[in-house]
Protein backbone atom coordinates (compact mmCIF):
# COMPACT_ATOMS: atom_id res chain seq x y z
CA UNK A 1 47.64 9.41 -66.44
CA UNK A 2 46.43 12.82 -64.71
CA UNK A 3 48.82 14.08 -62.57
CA UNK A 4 46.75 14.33 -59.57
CA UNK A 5 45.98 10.54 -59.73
CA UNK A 6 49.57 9.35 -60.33
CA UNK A 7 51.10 6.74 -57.64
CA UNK A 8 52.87 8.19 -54.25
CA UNK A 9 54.95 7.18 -52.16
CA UNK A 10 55.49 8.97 -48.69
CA UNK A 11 57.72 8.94 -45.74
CA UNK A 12 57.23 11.01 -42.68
CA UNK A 13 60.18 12.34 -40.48
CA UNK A 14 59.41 9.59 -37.89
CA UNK A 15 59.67 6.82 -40.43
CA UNK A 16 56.07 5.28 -41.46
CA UNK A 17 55.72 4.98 -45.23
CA UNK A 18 52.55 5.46 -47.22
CA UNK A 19 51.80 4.24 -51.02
CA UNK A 20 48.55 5.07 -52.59
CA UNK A 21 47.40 7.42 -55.34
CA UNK A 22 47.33 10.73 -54.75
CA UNK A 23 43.89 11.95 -54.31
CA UNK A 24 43.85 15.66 -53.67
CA UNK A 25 46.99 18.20 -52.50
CA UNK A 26 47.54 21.77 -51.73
CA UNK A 27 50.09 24.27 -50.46
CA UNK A 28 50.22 22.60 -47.04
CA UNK A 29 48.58 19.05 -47.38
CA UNK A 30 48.28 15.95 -49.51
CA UNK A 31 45.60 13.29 -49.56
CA UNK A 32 46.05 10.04 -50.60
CA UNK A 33 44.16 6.83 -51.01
CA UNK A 34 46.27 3.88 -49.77
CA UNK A 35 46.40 0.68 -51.04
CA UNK A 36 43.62 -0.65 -48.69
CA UNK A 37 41.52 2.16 -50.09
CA UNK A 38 41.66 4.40 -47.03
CA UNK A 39 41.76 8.72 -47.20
CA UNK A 40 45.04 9.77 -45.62
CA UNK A 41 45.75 13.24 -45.31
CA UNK A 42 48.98 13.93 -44.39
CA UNK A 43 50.75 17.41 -44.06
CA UNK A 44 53.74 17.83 -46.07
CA UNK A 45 55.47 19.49 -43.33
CA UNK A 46 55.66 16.24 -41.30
CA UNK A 47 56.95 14.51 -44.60
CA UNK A 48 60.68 13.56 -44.88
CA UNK A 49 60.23 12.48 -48.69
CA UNK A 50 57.23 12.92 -50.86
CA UNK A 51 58.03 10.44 -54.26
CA UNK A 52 55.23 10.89 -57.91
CA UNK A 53 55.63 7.66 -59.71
CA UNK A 54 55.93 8.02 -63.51
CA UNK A 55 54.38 5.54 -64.41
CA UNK A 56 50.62 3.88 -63.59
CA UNK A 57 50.85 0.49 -61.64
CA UNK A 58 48.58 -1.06 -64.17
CA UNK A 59 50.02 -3.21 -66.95
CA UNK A 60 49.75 -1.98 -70.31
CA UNK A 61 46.39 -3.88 -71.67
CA UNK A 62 47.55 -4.96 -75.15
CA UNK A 63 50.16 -7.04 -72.52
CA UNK A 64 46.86 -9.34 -71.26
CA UNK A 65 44.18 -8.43 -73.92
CA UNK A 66 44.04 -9.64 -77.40
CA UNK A 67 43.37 -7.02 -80.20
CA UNK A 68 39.71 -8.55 -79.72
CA UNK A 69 39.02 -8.21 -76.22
CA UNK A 70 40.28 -4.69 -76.10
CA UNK A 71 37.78 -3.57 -78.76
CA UNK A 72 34.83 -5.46 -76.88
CA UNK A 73 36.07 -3.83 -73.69
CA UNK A 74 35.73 -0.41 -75.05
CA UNK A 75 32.66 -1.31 -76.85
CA UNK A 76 30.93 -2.00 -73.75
CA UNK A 77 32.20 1.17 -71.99
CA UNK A 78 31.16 3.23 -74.75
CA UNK A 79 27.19 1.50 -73.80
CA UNK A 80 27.71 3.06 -70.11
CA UNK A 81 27.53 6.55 -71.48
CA UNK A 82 24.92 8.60 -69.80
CA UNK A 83 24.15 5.68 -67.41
C-alpha cells in the first residue's frame, strides 16, 4: 500500500470525524476522499487528531479467491495494458 493512499481517520477540534483515504497532503493541508467518494480538504491546523491506518481495508484476496480465480483475475488485468 503507498503511503499516500493509506486509510485516515480525522478529527477536528470541534468534534466532526472524517474516514477516507488520503488523497493528497502538504505542510499545511490534507485531502482526503471519504467514504462516499467526496474531496475533503481539511487544514491540519483545525485537526485535533490526524490517525494513518496500517493496514488497507480490503481483505486479503487469497481469503475470497481460489488459487484459480486469482490467476484469471490477473490474467485479465495484464489484457488492459495499454488500453
Amino acid at each position: 500500500m503507498l503511503p499516500i493512499n493509506r486509510p485516515v481517520r480525522l478529527v477536528t477540534k470541534d468534534g466532526r470525524t472524517f474516514r477516507g483515504r488520503r488523497l493528497n497532503e502538504d505542510t499545511h493541508t490534507v485531502q482526503i476522499i471519504d467514504d462516499q467518494e467526496r474531496l475533503l480538504s481539511l487544514t491540519k491546523a483545525d485537526l485535533k487528531s490526524y490517525e494513518l491506518g496500517k493496514t488497507s481495508p480490503m481483505p486479503p484476496a487469497g481469503s475470497t479467491l481460489s488459487g484459480d480465480d486469482i490467476a484469471d483475475l490477473i490474467a485479465y488485468l495484464l489484457t488492459l495494458k495499454g488500453q
